[in-house]
N, C-alpha and C. Protein backbone atom coordinates (compact mmCIF):
# COMPACT_ATOMS: atom_id res chain seq x y z
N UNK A 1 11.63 23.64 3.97
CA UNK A 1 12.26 22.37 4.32
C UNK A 1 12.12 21.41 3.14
N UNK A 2 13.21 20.86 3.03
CA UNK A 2 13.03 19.48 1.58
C UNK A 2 12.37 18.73 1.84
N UNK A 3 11.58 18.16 0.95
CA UNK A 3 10.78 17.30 1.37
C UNK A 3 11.60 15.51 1.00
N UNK A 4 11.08 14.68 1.64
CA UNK A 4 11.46 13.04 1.31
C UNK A 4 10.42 12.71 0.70
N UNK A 5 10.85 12.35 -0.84
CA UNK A 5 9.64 11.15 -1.33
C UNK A 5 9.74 9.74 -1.58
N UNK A 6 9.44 8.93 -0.88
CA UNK A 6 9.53 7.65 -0.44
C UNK A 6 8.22 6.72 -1.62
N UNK A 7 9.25 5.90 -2.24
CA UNK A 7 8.32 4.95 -2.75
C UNK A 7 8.77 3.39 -2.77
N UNK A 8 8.21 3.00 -3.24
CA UNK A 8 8.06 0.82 -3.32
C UNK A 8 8.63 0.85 -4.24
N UNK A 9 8.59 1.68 -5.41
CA UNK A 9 8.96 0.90 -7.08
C UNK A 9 9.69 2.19 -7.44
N UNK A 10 10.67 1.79 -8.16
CA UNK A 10 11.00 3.06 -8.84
C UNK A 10 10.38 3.65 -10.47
N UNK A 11 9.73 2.71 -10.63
CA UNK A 11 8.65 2.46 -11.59
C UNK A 11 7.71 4.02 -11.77
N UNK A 12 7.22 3.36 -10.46
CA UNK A 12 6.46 4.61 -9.87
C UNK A 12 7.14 6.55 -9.55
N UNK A 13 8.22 5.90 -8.89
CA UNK A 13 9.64 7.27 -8.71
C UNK A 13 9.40 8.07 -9.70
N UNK A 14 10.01 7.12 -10.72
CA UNK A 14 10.74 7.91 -12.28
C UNK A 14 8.90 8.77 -12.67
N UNK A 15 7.73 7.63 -12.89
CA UNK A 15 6.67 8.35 -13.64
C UNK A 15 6.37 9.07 -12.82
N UNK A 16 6.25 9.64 -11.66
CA UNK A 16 5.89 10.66 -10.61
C UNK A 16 7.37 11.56 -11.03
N UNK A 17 8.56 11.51 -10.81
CA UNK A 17 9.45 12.49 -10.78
C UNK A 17 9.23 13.17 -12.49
N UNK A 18 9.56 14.53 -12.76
CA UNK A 18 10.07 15.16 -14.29
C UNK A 18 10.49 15.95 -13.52
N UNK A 19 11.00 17.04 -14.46
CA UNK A 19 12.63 17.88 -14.67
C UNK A 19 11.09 19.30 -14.37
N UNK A 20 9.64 19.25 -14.82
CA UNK A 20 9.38 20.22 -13.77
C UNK A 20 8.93 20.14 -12.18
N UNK A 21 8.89 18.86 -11.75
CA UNK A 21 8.62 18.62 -10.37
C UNK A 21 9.17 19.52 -9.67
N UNK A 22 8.59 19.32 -8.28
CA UNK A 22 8.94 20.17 -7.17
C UNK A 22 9.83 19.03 -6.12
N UNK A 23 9.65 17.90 -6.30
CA UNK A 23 10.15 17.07 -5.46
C UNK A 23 11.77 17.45 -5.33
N UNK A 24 11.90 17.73 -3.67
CA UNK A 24 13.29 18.24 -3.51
C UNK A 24 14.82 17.47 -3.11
N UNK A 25 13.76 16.46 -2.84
CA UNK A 25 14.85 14.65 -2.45
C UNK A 25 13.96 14.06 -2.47
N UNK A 26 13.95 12.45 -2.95
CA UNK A 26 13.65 11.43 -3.27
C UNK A 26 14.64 10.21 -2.48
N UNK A 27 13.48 9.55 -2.22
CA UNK A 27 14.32 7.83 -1.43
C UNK A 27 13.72 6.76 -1.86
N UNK A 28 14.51 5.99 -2.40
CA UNK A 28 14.34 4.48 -2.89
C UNK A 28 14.20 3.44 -2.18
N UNK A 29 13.55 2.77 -1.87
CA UNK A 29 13.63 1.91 -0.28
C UNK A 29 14.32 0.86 -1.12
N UNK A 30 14.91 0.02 -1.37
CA UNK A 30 15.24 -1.12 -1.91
C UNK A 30 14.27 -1.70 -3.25
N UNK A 31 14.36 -0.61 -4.14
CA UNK A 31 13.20 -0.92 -5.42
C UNK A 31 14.32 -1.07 -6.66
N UNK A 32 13.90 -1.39 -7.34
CA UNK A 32 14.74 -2.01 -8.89
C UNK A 32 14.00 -1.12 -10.21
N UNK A 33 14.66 -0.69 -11.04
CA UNK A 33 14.08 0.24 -11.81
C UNK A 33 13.22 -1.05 -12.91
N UNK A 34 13.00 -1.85 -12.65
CA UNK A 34 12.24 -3.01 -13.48
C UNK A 34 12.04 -4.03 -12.69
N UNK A 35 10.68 -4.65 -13.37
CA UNK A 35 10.56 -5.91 -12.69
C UNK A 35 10.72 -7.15 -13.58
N UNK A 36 11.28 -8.05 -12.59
CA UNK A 36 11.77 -9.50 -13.52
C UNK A 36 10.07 -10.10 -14.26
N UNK A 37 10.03 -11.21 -14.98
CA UNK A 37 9.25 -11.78 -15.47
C UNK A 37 8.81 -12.59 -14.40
N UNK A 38 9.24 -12.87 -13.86
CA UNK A 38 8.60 -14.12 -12.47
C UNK A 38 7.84 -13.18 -11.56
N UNK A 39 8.75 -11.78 -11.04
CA UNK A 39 7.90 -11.33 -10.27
C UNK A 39 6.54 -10.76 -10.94
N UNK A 40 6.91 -10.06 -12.04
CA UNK A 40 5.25 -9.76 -12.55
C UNK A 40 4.58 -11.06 -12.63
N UNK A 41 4.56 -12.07 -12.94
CA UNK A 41 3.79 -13.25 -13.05
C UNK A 41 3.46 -13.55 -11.74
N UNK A 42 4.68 -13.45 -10.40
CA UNK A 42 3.51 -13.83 -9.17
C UNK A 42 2.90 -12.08 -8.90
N UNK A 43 3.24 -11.04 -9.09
CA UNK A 43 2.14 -9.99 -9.12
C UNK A 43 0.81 -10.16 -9.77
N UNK A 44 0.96 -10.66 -10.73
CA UNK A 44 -0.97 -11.06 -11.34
C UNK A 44 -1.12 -12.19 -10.99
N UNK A 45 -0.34 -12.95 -10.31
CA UNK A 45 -1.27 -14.65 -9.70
C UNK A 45 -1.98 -13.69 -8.45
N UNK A 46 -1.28 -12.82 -7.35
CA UNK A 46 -1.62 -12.44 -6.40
C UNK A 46 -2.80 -11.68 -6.63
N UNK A 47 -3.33 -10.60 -7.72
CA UNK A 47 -3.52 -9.85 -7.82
C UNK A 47 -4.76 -10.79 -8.58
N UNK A 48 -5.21 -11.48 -9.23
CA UNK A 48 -6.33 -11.92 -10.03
C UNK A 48 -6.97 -12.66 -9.55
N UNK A 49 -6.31 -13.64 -7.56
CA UNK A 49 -7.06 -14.54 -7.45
C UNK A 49 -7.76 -14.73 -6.74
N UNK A 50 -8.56 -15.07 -6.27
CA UNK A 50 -9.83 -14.84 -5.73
C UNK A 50 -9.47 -14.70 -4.25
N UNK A 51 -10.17 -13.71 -3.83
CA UNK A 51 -9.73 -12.88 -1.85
C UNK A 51 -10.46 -13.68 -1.30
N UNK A 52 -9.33 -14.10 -0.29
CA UNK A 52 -9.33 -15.51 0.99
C UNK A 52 -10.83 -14.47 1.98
N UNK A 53 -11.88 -14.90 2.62
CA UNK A 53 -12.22 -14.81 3.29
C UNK A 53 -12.02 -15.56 4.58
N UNK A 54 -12.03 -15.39 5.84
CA UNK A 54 -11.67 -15.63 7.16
C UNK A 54 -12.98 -15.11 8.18
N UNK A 55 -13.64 -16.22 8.68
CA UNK A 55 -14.70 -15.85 10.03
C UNK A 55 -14.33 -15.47 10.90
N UNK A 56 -12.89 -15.14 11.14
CA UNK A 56 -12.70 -14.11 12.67
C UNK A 56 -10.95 -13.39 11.94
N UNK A 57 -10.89 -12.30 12.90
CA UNK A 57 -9.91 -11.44 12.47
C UNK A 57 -8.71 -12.29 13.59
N UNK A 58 -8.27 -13.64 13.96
CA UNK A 58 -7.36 -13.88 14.12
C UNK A 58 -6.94 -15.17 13.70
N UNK A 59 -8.05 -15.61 12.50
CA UNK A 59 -7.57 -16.40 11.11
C UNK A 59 -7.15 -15.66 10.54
N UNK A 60 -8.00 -14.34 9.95
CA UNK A 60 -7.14 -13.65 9.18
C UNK A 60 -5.98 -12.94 9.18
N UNK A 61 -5.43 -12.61 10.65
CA UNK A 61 -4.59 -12.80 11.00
C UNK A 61 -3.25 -13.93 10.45
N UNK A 62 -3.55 -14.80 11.29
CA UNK A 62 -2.92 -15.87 10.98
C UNK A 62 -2.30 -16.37 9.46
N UNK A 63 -2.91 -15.82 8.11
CA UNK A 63 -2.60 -16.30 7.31
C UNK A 63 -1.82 -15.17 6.39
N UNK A 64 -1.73 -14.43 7.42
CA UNK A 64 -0.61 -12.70 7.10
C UNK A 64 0.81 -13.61 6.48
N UNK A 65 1.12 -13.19 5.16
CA UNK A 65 2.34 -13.06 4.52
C UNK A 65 2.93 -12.27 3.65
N UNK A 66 4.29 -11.61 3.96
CA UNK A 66 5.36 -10.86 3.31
C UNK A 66 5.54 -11.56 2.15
N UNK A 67 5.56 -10.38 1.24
CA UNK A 67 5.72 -10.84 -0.22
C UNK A 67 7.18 -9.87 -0.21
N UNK A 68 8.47 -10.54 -1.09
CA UNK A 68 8.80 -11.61 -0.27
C UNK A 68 8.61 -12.06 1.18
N UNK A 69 8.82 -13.08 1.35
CA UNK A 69 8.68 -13.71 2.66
C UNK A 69 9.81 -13.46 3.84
N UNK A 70 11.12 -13.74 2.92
CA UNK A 70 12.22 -13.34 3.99
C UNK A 70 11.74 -11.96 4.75
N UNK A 71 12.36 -12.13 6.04
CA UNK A 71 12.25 -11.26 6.81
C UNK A 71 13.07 -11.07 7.81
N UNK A 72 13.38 -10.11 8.82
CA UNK A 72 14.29 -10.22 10.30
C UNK A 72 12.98 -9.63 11.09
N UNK A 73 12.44 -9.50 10.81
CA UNK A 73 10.85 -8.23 11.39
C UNK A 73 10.58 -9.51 12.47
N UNK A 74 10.05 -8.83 13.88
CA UNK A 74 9.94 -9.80 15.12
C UNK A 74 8.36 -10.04 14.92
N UNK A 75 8.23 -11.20 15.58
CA UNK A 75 6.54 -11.57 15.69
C UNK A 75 5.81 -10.46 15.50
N UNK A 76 5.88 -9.81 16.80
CA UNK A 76 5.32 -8.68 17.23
C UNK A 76 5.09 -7.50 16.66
N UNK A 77 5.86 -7.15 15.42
CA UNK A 77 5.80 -6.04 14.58
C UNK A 77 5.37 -6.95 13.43
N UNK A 78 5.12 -7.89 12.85
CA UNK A 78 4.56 -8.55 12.06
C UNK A 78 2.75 -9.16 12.45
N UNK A 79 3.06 -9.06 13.46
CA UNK A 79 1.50 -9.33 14.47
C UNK A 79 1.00 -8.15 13.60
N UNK A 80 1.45 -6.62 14.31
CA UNK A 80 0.45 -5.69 14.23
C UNK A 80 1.03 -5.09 12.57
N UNK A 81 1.65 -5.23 11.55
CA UNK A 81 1.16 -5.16 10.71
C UNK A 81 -0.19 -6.15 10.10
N UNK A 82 -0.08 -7.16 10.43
CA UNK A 82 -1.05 -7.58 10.45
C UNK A 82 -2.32 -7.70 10.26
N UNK A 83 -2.38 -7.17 11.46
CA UNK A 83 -3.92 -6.52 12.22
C UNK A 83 -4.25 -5.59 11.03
N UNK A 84 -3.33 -4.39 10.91
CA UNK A 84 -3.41 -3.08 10.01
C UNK A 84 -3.51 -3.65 8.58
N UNK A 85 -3.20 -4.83 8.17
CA UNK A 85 -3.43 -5.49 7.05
C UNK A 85 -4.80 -5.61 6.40
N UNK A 86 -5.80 -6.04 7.69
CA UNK A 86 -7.20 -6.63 7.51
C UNK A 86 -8.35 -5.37 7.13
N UNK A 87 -9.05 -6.03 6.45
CA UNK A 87 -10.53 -5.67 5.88
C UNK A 87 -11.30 -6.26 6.33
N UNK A 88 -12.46 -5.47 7.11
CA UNK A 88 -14.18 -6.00 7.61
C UNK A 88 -14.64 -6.48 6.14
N UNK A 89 -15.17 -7.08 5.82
CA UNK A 89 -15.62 -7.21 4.47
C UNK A 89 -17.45 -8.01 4.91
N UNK A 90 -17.73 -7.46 6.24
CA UNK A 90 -19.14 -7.54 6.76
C UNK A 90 -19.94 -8.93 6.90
N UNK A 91 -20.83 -8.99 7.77
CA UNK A 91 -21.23 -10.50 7.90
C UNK A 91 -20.25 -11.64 8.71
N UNK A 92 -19.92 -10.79 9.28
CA UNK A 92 -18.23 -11.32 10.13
C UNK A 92 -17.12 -11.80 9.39
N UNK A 93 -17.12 -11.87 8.26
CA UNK A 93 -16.26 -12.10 7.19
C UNK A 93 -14.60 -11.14 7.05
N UNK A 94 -13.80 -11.60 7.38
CA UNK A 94 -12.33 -10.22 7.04
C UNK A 94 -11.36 -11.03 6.26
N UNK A 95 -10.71 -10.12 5.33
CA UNK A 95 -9.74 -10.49 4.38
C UNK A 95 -8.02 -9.72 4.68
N UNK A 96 -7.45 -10.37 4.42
CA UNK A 96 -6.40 -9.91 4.48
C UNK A 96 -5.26 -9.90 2.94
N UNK A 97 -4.25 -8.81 2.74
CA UNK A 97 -3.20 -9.06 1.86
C UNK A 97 -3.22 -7.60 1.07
N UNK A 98 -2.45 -7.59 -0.08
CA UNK A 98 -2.12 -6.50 -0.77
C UNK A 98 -3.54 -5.82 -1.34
N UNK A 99 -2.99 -4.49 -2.35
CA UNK A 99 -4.01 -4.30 -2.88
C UNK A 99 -4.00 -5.24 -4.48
N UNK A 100 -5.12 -5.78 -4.51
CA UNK A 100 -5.18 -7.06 -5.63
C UNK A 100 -5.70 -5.86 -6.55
N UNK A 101 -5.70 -5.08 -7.12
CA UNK A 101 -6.39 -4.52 -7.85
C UNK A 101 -4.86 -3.33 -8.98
N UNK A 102 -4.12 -3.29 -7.84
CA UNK A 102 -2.74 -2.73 -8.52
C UNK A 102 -2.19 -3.48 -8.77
N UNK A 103 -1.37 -5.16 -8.31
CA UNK A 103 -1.10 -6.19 -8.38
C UNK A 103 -1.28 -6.44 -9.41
N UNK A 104 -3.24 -6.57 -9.92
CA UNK A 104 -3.60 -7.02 -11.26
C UNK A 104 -3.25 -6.34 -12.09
N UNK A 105 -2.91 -5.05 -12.20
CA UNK A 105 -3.45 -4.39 -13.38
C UNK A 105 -1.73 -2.81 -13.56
N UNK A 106 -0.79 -3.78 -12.79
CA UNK A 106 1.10 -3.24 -13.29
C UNK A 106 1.09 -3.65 -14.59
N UNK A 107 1.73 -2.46 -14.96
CA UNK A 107 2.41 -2.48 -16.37
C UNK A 107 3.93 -2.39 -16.50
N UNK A 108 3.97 -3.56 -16.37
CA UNK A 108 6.12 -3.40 -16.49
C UNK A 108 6.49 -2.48 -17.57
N UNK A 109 7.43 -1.35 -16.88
CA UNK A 109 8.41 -0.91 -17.56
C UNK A 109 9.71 -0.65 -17.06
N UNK A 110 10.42 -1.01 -18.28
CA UNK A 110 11.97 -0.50 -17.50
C UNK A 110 12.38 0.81 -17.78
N UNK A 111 12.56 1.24 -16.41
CA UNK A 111 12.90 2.45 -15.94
C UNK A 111 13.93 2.80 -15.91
N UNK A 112 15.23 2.40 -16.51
CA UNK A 112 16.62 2.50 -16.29
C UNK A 112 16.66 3.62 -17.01
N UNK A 113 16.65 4.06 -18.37
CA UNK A 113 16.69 4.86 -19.78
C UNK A 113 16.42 6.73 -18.96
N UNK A 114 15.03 6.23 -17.85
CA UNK A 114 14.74 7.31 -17.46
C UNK A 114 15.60 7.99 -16.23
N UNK A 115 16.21 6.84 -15.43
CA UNK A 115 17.07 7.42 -14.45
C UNK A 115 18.05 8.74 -14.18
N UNK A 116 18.77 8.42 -15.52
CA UNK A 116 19.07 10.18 -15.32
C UNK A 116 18.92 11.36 -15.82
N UNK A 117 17.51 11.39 -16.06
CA UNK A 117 16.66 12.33 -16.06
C UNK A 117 16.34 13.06 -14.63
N UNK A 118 16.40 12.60 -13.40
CA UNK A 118 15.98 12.54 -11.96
C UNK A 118 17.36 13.71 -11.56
N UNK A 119 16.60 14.88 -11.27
CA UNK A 119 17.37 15.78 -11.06
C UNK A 119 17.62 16.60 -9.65
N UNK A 120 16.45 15.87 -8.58
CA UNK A 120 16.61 16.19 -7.22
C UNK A 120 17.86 14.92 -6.67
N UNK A 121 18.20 15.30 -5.41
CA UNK A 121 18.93 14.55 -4.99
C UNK A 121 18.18 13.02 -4.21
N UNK A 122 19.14 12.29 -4.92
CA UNK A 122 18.10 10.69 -4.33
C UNK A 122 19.28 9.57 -3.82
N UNK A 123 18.36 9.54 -2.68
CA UNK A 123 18.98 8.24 -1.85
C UNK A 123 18.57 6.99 -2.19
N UNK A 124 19.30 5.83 -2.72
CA UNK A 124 18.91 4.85 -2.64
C UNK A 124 19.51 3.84 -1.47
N UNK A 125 18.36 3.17 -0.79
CA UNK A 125 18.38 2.68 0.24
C UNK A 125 18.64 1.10 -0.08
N UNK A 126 19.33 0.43 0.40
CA UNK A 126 19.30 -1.47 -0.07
C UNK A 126 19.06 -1.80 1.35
N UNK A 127 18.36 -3.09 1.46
CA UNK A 127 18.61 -4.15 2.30
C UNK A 127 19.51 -5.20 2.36
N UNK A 128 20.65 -4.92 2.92
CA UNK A 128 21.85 -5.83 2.96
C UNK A 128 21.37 -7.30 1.89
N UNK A 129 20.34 -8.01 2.63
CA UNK A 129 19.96 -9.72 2.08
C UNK A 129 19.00 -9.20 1.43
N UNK A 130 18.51 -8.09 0.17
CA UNK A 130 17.78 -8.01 -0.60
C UNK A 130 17.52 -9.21 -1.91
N UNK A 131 16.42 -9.98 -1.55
CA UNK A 131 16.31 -10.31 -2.61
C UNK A 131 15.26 -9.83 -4.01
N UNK A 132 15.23 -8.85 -4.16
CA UNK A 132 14.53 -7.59 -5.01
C UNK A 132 15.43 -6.97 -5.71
N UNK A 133 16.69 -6.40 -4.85
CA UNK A 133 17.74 -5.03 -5.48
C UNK A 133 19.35 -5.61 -4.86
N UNK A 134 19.73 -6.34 -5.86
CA UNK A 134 21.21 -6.36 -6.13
C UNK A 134 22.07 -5.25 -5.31
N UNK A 135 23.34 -5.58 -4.89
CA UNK A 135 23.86 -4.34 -4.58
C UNK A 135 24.43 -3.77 -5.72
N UNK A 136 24.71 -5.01 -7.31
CA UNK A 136 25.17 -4.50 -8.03
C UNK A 136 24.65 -3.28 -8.63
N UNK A 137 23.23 -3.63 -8.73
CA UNK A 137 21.83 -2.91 -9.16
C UNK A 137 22.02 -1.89 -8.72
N UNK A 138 22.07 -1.64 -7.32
CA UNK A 138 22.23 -0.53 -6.52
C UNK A 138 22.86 0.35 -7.02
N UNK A 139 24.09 -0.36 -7.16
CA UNK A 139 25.31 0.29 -7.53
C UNK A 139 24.93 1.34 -9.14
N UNK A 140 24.49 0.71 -9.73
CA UNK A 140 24.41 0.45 -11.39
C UNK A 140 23.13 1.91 -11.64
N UNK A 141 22.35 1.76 -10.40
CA UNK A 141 21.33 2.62 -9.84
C UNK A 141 21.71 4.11 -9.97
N UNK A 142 23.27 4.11 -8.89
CA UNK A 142 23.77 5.55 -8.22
C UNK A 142 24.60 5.81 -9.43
N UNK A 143 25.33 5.29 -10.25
CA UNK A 143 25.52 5.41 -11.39
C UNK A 143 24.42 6.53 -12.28
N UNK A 144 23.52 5.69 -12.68
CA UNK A 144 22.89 6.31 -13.74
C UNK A 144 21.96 7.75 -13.27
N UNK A 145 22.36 7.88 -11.95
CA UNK A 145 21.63 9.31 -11.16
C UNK A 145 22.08 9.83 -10.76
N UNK A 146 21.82 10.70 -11.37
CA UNK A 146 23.59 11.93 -11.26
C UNK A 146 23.49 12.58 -9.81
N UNK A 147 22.72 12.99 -9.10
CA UNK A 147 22.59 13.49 -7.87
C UNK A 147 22.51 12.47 -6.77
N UNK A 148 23.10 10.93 -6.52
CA UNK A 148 22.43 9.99 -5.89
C UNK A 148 23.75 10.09 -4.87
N UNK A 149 23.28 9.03 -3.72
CA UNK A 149 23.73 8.37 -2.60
C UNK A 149 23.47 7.10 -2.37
N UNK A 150 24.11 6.16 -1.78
CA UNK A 150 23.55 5.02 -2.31
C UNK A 150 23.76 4.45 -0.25
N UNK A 151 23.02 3.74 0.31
CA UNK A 151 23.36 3.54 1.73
C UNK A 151 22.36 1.76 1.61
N UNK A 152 23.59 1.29 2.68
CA UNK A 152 22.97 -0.71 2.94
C UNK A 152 22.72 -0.36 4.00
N UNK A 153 21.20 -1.01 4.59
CA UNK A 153 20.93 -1.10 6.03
C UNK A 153 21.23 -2.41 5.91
N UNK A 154 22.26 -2.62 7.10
CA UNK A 154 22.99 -4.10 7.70
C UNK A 154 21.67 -4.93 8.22
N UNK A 155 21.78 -6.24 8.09
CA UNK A 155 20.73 -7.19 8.56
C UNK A 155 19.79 -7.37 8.47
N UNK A 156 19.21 -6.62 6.84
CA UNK A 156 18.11 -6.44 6.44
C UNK A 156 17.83 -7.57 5.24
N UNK A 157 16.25 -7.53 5.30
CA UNK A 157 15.97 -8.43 4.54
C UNK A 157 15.35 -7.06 3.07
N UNK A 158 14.45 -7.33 2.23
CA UNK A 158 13.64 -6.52 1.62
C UNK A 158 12.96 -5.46 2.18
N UNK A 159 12.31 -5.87 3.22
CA UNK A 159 11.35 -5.10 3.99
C UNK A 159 11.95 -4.02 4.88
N UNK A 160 13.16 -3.60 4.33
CA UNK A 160 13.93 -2.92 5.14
C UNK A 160 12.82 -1.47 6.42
N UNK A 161 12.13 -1.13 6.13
CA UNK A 161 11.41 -0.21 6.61
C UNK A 161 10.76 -0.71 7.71
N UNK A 162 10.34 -1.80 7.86
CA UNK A 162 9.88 -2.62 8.29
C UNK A 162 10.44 -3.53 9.80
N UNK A 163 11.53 -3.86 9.04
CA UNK A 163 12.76 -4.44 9.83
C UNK A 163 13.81 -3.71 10.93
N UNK A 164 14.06 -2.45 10.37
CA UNK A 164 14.76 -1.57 11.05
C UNK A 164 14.38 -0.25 10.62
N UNK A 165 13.55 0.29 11.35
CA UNK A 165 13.10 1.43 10.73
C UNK A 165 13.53 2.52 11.68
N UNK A 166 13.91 2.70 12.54
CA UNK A 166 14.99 3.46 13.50
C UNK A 166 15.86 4.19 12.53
N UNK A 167 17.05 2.92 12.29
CA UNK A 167 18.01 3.10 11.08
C UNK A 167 17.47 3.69 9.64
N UNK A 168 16.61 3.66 9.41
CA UNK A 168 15.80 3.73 7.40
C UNK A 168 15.52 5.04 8.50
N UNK A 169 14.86 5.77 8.97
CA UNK A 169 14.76 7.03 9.75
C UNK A 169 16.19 7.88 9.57
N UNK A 170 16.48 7.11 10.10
CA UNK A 170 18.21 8.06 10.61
C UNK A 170 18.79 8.41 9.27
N UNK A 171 19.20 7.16 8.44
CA UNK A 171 19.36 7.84 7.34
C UNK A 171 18.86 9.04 6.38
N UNK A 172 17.18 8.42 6.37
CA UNK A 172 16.69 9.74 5.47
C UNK A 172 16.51 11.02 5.97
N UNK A 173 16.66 10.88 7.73
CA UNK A 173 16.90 12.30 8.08
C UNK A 173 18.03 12.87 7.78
N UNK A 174 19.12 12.08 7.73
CA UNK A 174 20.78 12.97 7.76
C UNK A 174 20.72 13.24 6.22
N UNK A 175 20.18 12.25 5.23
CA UNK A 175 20.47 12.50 3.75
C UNK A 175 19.64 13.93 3.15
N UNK A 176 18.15 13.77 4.18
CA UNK A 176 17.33 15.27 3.99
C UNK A 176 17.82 16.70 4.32
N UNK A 177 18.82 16.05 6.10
CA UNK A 177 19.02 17.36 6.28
C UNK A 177 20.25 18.07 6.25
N UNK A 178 20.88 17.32 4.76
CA UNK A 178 22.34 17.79 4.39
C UNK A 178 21.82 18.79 3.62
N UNK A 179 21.04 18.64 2.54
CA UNK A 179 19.87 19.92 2.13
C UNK A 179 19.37 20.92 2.92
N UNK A 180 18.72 20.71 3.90
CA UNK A 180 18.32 21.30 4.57
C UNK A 180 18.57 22.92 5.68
N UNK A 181 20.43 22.35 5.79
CA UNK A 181 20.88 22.74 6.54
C UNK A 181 21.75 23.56 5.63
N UNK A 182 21.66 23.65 4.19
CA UNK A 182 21.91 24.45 3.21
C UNK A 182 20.94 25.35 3.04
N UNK A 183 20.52 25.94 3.87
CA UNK A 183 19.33 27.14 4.15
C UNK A 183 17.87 26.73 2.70
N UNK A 184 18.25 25.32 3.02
CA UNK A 184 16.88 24.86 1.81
C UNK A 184 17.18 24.90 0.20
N UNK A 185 18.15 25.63 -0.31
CA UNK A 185 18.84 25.72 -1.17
C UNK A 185 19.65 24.67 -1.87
N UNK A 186 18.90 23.69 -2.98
CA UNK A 186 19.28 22.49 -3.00
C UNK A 186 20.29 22.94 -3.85
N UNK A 187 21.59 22.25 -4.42
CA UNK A 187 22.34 22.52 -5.71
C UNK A 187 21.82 22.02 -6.73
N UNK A 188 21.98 22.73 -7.67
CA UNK A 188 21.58 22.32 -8.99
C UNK A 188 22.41 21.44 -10.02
């Protein structure tokens, strides 16, 4: 069976994917083969500055935020990411937020040069109201990857996975199991 490899950055995609990988499809959630100068700059403000402690886990709660912020994601699925957000950090003390330690320590590169090099078949996924990945980008994306598909989840913000993940499902199953249903036998 093909496998789906799902990542945040395509940063990450491209240096994980080469021409000897085994990876048999690949999915882009709404990632940009580079990052702007602003966003790396709020990636190391986030990432260098000193972790909020909170005396109960529904302050720390409470001070849960999406980087970006836009969202369509309901209370309630933002509640319990949330929750799944937090660190005991002992002494009744809990913290919440990314990992500050990858944050700090990204190394921008642009990944475009490497794109079609990527020789499994790859879906790139957008969030309709992405503010991360252009549709032009997108576009500019399925372009430079010779095996690609390119699909908008409607009414999405960034967090597309997040937001509608039913739909981000459905897709990467039908895009996996067009492969699949080729007795596993991807084209070359």
């Amino acid at each position: 069976m093909p496998s789906a490899f799902h990542v945040s950055s395509n940063q990450v995609a491209v240096s994980f994917y080469n021409d000897e990988n085994q990876t048999q499809t690949l999915v882009v959630a709404d990632a940009t083969p580079d990052v702007s100068a602003d966003g790396l700059a709020q990636m190391r403000r986030i990432g260098t500055r000193p972790l909020r402690r909170f005396v109960s886990r529904r302050l720390a709660a409470q001070a849960f935020r999406l980087i970006p912020p836009e969202t369509v994601a309901g209370q309630a699925r933002l509640g319990k990411l949330a929750t799944r957000s937090m660190r005991h950090r002992g002494h009744g003390r809990w913290s919440i937020g990314p990992d500050r330690e990858f944050l700090a320590r990204i190394i921008p590169k642009v990944a475009w040069p490497l794109l079609p090099r990527i020789r499994c078949p790859t879906l790139i996924l957008r969030a309709e109201h992405s503010s991360i990945l252009t549709r032009r980008a997108a576009q500019a994306m399925q372009q430079a990857i010779p095996r690609s598909s390119f699909y908008e989840i409607p009414g999405t913000c960034h967090h597309l996975i997040l937001e509608r993940p039913g739909e981000v499902a459905k897709a990467v199953r039908e895009f996996v199991g067009r492969y699949a249903r080729e007795g596993d036998q991807l084209p070359v």
